[in-house]
C-alpha atoms as a PDB file:
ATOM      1  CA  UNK A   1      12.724   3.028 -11.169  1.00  0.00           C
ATOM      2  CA  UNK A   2      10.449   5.106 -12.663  1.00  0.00           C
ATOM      3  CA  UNK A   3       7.510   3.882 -15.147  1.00  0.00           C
ATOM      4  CA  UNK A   4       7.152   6.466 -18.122  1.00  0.00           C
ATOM      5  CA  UNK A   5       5.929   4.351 -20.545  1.00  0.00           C
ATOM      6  CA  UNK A   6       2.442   3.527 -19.044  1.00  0.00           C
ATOM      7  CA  UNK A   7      -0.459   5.783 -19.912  1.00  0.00           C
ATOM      8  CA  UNK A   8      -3.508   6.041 -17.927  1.00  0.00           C
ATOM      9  CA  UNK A   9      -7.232   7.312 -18.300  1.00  0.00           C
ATOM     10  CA  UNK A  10      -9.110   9.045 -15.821  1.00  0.00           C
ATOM     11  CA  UNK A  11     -10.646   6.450 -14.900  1.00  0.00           C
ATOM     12  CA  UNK A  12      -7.831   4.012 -14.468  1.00  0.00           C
ATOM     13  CA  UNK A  13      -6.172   6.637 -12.553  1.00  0.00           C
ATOM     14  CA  UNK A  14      -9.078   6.891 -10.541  1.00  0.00           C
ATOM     15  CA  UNK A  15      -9.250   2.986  -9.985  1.00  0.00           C
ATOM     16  CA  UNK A  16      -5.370   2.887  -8.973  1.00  0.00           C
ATOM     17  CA  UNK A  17      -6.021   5.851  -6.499  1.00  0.00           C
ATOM     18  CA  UNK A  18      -8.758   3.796  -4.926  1.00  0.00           C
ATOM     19  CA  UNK A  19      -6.686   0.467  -4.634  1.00  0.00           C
ATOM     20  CA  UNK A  20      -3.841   2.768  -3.677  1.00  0.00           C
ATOM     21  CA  UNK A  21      -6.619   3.795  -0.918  1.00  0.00           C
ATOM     22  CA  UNK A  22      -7.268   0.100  -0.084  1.00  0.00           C
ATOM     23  CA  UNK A  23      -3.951  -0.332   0.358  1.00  0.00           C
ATOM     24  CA  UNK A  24      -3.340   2.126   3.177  1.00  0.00           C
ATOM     25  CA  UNK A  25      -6.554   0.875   4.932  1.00  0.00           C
ATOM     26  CA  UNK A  26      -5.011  -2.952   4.794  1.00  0.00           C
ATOM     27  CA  UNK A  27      -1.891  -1.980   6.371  1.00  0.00           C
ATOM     28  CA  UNK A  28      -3.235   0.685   8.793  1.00  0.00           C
ATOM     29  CA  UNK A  29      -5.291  -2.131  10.146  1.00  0.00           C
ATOM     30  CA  UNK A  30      -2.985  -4.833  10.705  1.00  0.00           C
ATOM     31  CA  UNK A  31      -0.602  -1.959  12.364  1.00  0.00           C
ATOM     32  CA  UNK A  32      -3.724  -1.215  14.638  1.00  0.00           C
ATOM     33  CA  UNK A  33      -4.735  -5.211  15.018  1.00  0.00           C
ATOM     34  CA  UNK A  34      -8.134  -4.760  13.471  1.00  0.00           C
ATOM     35  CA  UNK A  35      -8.212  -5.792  10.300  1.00  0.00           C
ATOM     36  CA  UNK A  36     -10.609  -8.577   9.974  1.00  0.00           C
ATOM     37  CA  UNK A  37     -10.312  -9.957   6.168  1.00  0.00           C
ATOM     38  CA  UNK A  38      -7.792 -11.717   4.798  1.00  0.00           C
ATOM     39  CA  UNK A  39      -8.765 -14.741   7.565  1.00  0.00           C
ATOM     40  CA  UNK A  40      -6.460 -12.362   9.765  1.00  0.00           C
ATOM     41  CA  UNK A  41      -7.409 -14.025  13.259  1.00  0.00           C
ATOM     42  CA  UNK A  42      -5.604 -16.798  12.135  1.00  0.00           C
ATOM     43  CA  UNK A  43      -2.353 -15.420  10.564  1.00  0.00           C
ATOM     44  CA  UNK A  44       0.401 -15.696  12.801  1.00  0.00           C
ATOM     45  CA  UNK A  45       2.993 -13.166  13.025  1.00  0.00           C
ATOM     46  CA  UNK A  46       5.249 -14.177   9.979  1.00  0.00           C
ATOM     47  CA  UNK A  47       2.118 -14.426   7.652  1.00  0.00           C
ATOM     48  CA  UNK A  48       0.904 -10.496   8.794  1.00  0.00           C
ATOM     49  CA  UNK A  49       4.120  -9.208   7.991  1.00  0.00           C
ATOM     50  CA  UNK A  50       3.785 -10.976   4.227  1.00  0.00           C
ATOM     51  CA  UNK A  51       0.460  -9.255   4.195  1.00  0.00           C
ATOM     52  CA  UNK A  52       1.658  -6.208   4.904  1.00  0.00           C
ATOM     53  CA  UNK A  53       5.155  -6.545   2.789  1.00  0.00           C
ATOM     54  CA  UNK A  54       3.134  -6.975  -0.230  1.00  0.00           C
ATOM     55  CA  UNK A  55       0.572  -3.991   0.260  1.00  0.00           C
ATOM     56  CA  UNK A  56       3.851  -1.856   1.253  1.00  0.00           C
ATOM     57  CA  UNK A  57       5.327  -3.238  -2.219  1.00  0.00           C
ATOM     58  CA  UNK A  58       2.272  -2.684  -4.295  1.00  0.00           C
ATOM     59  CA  UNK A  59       2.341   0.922  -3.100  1.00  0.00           C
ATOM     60  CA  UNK A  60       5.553   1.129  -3.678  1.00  0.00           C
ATOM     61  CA  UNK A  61       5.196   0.213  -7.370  1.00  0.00           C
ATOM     62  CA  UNK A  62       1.546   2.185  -8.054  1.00  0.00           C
ATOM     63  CA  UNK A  63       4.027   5.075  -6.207  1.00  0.00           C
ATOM     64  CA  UNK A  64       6.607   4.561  -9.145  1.00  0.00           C
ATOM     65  CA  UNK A  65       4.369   5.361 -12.306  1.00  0.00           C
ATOM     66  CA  UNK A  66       5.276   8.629 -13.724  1.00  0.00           C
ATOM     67  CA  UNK A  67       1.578   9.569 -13.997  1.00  0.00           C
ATOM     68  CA  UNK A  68       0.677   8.899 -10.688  1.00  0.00           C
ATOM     69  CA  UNK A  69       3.958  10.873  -9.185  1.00  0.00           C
ATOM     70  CA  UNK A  70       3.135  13.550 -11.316  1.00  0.00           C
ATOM     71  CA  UNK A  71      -0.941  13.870 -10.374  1.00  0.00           C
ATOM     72  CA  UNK A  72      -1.759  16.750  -7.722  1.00  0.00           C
ATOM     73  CA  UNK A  73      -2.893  14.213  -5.429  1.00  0.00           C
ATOM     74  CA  UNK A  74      -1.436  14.403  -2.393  1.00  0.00           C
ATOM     75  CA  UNK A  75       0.566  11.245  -1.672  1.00  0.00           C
ATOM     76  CA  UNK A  76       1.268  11.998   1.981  1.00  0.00           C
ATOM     77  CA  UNK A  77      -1.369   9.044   3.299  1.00  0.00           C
ATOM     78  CA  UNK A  78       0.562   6.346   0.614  1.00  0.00           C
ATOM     79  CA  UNK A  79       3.914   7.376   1.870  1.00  0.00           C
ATOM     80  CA  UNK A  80       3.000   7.466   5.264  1.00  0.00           C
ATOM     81  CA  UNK A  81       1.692   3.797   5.307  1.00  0.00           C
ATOM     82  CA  UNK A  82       4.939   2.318   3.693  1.00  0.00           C
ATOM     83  CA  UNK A  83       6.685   4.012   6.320  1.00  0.00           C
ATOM     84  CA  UNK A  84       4.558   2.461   8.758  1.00  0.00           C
ATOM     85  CA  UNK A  85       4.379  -1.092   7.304  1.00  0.00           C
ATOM     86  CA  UNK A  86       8.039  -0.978   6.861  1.00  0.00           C
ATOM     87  CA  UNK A  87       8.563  -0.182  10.731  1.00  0.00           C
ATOM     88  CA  UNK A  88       5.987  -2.959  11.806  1.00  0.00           C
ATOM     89  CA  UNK A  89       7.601  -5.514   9.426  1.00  0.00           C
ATOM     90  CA  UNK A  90      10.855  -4.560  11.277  1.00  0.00           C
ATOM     91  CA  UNK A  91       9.560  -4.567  14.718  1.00  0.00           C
ATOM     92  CA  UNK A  92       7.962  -7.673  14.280  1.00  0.00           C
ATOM     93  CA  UNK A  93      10.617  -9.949  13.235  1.00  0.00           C
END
């Protein structure tokens, strides 16, 4: 469902890029069993894929504002990680 009716400044843009960015770096690390925030040595299995769901469903949503799907960024890296988080949700439960 697209989101049309939300404007953005450059700046804003910038700061959903970035936690857009933050985003792919959460999940890419849990997928690669580094991440160390989140008191992740202590999550069990059901509790990482939670983490991860809701990163892969914030991107989702950032991913679903008109101005962000319509900036030149490329969007390959976002994509790419709800692919992945998707697949490690589904091989992990």
């Amino acid at each position: 469902m697209s989101r049309p009716e939300l404007t953005f400044t450059a700046e804003e843009l910038t700061q959903l890029y970035s936690s857009c960015n933050d985003s792919v770096t959460l999940i890419n690390g849990v997928i690669a069993d580094n991440w160390i925030y989140n008191d992740y040595a202590n999550l069990n299995q059901t509790e990482k894929n939670a983490l991860v769901d809701r990163f892969v469903k914030g991107l989702e949503t950032r991913m679903d504002i008109d101005a962000i799907a319509a900036d030149a960024t490329s969007k390959t890296p976002f994509t790419n990680a709800i692919a992945a988080g998707k697949t490690y949700i589904a091989d992990n439960s």
